[in-house]
N, C-alpha and C. Protein backbone atom coordinates (compact mmCIF):
# COMPACT_ATOMS: atom_id res chain seq x y z
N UNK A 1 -20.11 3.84 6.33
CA UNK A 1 -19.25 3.03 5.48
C UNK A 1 -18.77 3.83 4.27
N UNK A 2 -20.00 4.74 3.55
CA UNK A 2 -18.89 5.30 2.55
C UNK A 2 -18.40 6.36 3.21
N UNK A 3 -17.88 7.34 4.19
CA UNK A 3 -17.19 7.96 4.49
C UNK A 3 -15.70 6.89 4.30
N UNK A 4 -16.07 5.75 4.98
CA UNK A 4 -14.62 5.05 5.31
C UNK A 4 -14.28 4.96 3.93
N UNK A 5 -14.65 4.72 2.83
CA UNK A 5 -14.25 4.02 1.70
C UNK A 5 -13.73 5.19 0.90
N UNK A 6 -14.73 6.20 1.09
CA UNK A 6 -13.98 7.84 0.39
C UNK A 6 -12.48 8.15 1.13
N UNK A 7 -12.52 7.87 2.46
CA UNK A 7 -11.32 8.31 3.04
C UNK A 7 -10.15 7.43 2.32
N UNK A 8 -10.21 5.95 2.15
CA UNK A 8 -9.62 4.95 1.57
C UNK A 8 -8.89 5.42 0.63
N UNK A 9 -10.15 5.82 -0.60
CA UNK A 9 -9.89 6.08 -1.61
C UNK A 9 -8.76 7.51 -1.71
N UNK A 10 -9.11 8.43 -0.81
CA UNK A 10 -8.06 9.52 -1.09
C UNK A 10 -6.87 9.26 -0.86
N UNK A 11 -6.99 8.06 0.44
CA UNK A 11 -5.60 8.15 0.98
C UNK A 11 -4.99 7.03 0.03
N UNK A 12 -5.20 6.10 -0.90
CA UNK A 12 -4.72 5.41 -1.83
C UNK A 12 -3.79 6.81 -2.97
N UNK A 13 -4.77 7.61 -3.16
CA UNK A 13 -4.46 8.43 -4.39
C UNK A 13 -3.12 9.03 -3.77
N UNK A 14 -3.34 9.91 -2.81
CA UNK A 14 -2.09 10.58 -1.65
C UNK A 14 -0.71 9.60 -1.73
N UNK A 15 -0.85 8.36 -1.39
CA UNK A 15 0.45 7.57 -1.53
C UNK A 15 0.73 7.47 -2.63
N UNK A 16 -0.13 6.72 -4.23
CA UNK A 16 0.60 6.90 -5.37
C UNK A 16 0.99 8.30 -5.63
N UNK A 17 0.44 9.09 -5.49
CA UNK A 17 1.50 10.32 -6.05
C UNK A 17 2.29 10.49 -4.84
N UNK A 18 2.90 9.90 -3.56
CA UNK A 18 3.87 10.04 -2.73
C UNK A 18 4.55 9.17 -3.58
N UNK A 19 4.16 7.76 -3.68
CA UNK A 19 5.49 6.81 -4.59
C UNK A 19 6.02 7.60 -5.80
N UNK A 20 4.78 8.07 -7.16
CA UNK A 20 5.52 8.69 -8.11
C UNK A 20 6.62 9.80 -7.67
N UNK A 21 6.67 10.36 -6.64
CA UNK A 21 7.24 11.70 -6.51
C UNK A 21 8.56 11.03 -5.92
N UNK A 22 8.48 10.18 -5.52
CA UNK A 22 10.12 9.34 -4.84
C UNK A 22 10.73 8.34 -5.96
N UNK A 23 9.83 8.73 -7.46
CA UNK A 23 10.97 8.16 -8.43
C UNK A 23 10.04 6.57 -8.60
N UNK A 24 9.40 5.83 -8.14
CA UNK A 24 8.95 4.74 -8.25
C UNK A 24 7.47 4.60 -9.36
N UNK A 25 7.98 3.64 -10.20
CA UNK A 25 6.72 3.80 -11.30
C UNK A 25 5.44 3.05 -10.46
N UNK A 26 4.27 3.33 -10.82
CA UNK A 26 3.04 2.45 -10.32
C UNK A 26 2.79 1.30 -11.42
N UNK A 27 2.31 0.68 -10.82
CA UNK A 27 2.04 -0.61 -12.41
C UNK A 27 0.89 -1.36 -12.29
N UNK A 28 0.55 -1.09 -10.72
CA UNK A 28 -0.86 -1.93 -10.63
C UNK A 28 -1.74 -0.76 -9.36
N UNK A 29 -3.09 -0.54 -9.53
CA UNK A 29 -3.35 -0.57 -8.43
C UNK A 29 -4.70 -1.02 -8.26
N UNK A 30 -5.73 -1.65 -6.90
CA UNK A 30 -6.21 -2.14 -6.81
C UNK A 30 -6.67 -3.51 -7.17
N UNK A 31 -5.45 -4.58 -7.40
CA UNK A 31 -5.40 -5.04 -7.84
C UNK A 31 -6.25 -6.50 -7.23
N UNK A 32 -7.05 -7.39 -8.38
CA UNK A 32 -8.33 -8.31 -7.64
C UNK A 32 -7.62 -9.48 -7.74
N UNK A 33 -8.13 -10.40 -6.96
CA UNK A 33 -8.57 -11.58 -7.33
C UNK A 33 -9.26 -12.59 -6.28
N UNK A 34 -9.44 -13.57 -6.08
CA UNK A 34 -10.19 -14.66 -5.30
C UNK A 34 -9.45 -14.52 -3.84
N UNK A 35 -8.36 -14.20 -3.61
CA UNK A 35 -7.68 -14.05 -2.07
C UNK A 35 -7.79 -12.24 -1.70
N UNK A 36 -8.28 -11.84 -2.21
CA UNK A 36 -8.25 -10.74 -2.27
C UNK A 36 -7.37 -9.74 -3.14
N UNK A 37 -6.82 -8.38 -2.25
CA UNK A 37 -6.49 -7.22 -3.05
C UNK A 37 -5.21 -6.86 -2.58
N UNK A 38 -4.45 -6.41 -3.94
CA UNK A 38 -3.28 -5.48 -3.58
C UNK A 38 -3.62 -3.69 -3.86
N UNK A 39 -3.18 -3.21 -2.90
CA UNK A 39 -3.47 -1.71 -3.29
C UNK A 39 -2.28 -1.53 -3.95
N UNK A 40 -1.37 -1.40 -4.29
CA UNK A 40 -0.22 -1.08 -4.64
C UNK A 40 0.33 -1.73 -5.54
N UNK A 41 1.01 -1.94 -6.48
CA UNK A 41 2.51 -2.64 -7.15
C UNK A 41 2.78 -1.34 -7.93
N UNK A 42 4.37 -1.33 -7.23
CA UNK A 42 5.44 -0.50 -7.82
C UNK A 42 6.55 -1.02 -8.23
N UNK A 43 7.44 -0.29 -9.25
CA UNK A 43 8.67 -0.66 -9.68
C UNK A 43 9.75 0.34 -8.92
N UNK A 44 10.88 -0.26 -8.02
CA UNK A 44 11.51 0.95 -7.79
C UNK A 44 12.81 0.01 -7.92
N UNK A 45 13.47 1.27 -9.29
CA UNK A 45 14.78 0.64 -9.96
C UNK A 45 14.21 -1.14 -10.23
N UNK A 46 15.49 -2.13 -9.07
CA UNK A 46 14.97 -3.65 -10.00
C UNK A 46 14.32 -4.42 -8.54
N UNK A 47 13.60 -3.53 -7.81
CA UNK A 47 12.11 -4.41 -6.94
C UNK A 47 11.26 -3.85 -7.48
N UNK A 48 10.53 -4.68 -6.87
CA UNK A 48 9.33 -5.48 -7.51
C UNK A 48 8.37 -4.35 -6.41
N UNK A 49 7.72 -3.56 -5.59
CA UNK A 49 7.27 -3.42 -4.33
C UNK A 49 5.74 -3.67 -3.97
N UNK A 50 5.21 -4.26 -3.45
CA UNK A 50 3.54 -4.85 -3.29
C UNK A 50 3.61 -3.31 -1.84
N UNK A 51 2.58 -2.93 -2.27
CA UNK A 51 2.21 -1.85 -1.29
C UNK A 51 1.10 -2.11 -0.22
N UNK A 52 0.71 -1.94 0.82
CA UNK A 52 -0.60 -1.71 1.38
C UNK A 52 -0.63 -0.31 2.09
N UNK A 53 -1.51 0.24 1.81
CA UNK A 53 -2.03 2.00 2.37
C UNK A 53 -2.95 1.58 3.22
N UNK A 54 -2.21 2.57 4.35
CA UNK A 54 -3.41 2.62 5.49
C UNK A 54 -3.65 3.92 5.70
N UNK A 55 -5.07 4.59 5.84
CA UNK A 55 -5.50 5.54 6.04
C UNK A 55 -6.28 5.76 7.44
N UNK A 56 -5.81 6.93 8.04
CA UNK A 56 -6.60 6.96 9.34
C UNK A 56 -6.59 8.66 9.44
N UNK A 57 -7.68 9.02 10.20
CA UNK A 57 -7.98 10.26 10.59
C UNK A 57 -7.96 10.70 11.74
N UNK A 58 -6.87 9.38 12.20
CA UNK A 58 -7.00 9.88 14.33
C UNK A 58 -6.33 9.45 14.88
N UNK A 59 -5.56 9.16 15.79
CA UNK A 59 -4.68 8.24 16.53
C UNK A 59 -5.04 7.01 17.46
N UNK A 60 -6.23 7.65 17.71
CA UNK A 60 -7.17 6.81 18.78
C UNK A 60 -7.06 5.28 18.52
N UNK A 61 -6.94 4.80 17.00
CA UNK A 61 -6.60 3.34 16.83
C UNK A 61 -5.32 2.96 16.77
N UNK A 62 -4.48 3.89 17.33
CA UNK A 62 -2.79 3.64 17.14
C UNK A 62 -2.49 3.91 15.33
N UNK A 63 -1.37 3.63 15.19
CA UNK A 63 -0.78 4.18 13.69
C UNK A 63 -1.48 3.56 12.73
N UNK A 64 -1.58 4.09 11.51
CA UNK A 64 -2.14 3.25 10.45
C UNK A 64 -1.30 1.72 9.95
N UNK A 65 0.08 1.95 10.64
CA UNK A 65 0.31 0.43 10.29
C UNK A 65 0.55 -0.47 11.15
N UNK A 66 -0.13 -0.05 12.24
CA UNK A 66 -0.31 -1.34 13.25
C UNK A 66 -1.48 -2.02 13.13
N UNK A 67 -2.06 -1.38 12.02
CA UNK A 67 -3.30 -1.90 12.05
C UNK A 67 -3.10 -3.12 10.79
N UNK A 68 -2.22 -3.52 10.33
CA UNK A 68 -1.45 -4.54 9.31
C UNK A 68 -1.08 -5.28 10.28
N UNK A 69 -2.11 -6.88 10.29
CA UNK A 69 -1.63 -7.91 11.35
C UNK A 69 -0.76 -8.63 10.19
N UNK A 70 -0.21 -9.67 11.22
CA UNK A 70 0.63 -10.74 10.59
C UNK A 70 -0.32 -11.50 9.56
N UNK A 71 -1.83 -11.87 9.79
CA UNK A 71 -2.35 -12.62 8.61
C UNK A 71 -2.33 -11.72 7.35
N UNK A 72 -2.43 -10.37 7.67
CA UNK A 72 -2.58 -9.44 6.29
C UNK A 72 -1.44 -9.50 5.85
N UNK A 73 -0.28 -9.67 6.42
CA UNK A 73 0.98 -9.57 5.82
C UNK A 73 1.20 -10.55 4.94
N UNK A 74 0.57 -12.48 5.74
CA UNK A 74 0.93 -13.14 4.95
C UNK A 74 0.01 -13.20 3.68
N UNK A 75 -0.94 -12.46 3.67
CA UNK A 75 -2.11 -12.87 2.69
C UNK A 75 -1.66 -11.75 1.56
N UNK A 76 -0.45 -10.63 1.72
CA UNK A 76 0.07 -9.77 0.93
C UNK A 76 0.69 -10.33 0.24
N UNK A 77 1.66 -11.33 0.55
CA UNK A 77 2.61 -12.28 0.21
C UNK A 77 2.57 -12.91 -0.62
N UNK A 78 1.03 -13.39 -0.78
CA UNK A 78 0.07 -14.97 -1.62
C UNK A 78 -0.42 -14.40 -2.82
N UNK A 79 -0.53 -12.68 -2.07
CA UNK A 79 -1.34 -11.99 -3.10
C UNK A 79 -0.09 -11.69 -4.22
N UNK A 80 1.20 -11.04 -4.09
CA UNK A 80 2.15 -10.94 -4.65
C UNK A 80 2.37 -12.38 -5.45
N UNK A 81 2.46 -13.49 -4.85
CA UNK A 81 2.97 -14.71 -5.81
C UNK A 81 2.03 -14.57 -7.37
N UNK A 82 0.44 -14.46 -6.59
CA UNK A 82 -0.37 -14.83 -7.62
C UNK A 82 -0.63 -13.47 -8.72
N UNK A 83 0.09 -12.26 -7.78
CA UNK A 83 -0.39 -11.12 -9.14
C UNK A 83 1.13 -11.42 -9.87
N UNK A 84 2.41 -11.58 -9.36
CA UNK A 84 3.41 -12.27 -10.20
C UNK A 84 3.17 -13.67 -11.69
N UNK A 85 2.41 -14.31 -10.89
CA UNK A 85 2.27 -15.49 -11.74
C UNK A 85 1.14 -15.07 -13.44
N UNK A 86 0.09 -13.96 -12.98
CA UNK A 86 -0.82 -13.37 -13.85
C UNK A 86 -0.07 -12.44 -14.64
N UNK A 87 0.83 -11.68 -14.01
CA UNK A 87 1.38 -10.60 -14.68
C UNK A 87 2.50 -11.06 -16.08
N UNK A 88 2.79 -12.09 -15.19
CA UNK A 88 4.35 -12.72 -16.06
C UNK A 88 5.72 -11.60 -15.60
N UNK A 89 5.56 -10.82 -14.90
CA UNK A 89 6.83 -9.69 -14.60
C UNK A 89 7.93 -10.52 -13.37
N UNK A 90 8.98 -9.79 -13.37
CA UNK A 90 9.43 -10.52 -12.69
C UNK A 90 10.41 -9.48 -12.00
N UNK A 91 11.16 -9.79 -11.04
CA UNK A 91 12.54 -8.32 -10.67
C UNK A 91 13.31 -9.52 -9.61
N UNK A 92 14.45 -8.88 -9.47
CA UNK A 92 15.51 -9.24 -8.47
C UNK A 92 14.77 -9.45 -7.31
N UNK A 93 14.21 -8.70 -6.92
CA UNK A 93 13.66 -8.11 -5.35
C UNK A 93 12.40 -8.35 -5.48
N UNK A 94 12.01 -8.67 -4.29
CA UNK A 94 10.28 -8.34 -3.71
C UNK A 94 10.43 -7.43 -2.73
N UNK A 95 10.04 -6.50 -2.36
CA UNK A 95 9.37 -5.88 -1.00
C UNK A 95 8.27 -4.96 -0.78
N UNK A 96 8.00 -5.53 0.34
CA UNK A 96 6.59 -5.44 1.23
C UNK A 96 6.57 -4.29 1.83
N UNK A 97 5.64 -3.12 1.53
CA UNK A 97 5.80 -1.56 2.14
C UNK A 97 4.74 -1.09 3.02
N UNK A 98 4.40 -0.31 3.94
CA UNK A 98 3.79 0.05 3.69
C UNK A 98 3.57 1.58 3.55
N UNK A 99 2.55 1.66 3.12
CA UNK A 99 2.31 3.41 3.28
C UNK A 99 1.08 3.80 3.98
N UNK A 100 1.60 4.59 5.23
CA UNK A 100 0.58 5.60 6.17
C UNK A 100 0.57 6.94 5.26
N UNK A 101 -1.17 6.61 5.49
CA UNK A 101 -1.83 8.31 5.50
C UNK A 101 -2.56 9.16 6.42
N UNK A 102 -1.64 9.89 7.17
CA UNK A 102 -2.60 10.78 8.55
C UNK A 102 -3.20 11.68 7.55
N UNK A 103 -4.85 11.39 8.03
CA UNK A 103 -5.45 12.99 7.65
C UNK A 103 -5.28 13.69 9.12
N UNK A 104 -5.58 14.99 8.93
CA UNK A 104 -5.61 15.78 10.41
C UNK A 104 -5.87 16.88 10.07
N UNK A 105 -6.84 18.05 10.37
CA UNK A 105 -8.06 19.26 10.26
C UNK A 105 -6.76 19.93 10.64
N UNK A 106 -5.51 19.68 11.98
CA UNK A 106 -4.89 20.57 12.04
C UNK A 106 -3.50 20.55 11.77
N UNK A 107 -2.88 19.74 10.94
CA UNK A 107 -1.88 19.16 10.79
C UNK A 107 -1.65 18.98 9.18
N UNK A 108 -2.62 19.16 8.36
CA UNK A 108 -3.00 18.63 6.76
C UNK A 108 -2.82 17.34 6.95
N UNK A 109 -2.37 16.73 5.54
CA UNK A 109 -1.87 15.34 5.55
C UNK A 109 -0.66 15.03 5.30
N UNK A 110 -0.35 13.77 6.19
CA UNK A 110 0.91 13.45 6.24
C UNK A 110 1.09 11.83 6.16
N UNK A 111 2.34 12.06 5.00
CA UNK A 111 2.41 10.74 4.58
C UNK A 111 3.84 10.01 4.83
N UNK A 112 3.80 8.58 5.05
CA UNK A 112 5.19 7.97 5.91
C UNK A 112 5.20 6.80 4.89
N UNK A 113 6.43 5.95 4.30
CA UNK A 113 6.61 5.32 3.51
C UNK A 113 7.45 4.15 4.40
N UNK A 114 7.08 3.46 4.84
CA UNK A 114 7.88 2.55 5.93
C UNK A 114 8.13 1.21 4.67
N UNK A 115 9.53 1.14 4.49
CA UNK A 115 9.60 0.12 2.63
C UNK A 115 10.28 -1.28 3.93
N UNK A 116 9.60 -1.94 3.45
CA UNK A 116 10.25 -3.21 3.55
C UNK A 116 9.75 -4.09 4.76
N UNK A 117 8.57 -3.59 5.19
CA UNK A 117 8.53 -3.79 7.22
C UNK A 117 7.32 -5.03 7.45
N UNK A 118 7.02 -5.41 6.18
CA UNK A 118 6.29 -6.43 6.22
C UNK A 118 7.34 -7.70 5.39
């Protein structure tokens, strides 16, 4: 288990500095409450973007964002209303991203920004 959670953790860090480097500010991350967690909130220009990072070290489970079912999507959603409603922020736009992180021994790491697919 903490291997999985170290891997987590890098591949969280790997995507915010993929978002900072594409121009998008960070504003939240790991964000809590009673329905759970957002890994992500970014500002890019006037959206709003709720992130989820998936990290994987293999293919064997298919892509890191197939592994984002429809309940996680909607529970991203609930999670966005309620970190909106705490924050008081607001933007034109909402969207739902996610971000893959392949590790790979022979490949380094590689990161995919799929914006809007939830």
């Amino acid at each position: 288990m903490r291997i999985r959670n170290a891997v987590g953790r890098f591949g969280e860090e790997v995507a915010v500095q993929h978002l900072r480097g594409a121009g998008m500010a960070v504003l939240d991350r790991n964000w809590r409450c009673r329905m759970g967690e957002i890994d992500v909130v970014a500002r890019d220009g006037n959206s709003l973007v709720f992130c989820e990072v998936k990290t994987r070290r293999g293919a064997v489970c298919g892509t890191p964002a197939e592994a984002v079912s429809a309940d996680k999507a909607q529970r991203l959603r609930n999670l966005a209303l309620q970190w909106l409603a705490d924050s008081g922020n607001h933007a034109h736009e909402l969207r739902f991203d996610v971000v893959e992180v392949r590790l790979s021994s022979n490949r380094g790491t590689q990161v995919q920004h799929l914006r809007g697919v939830l």
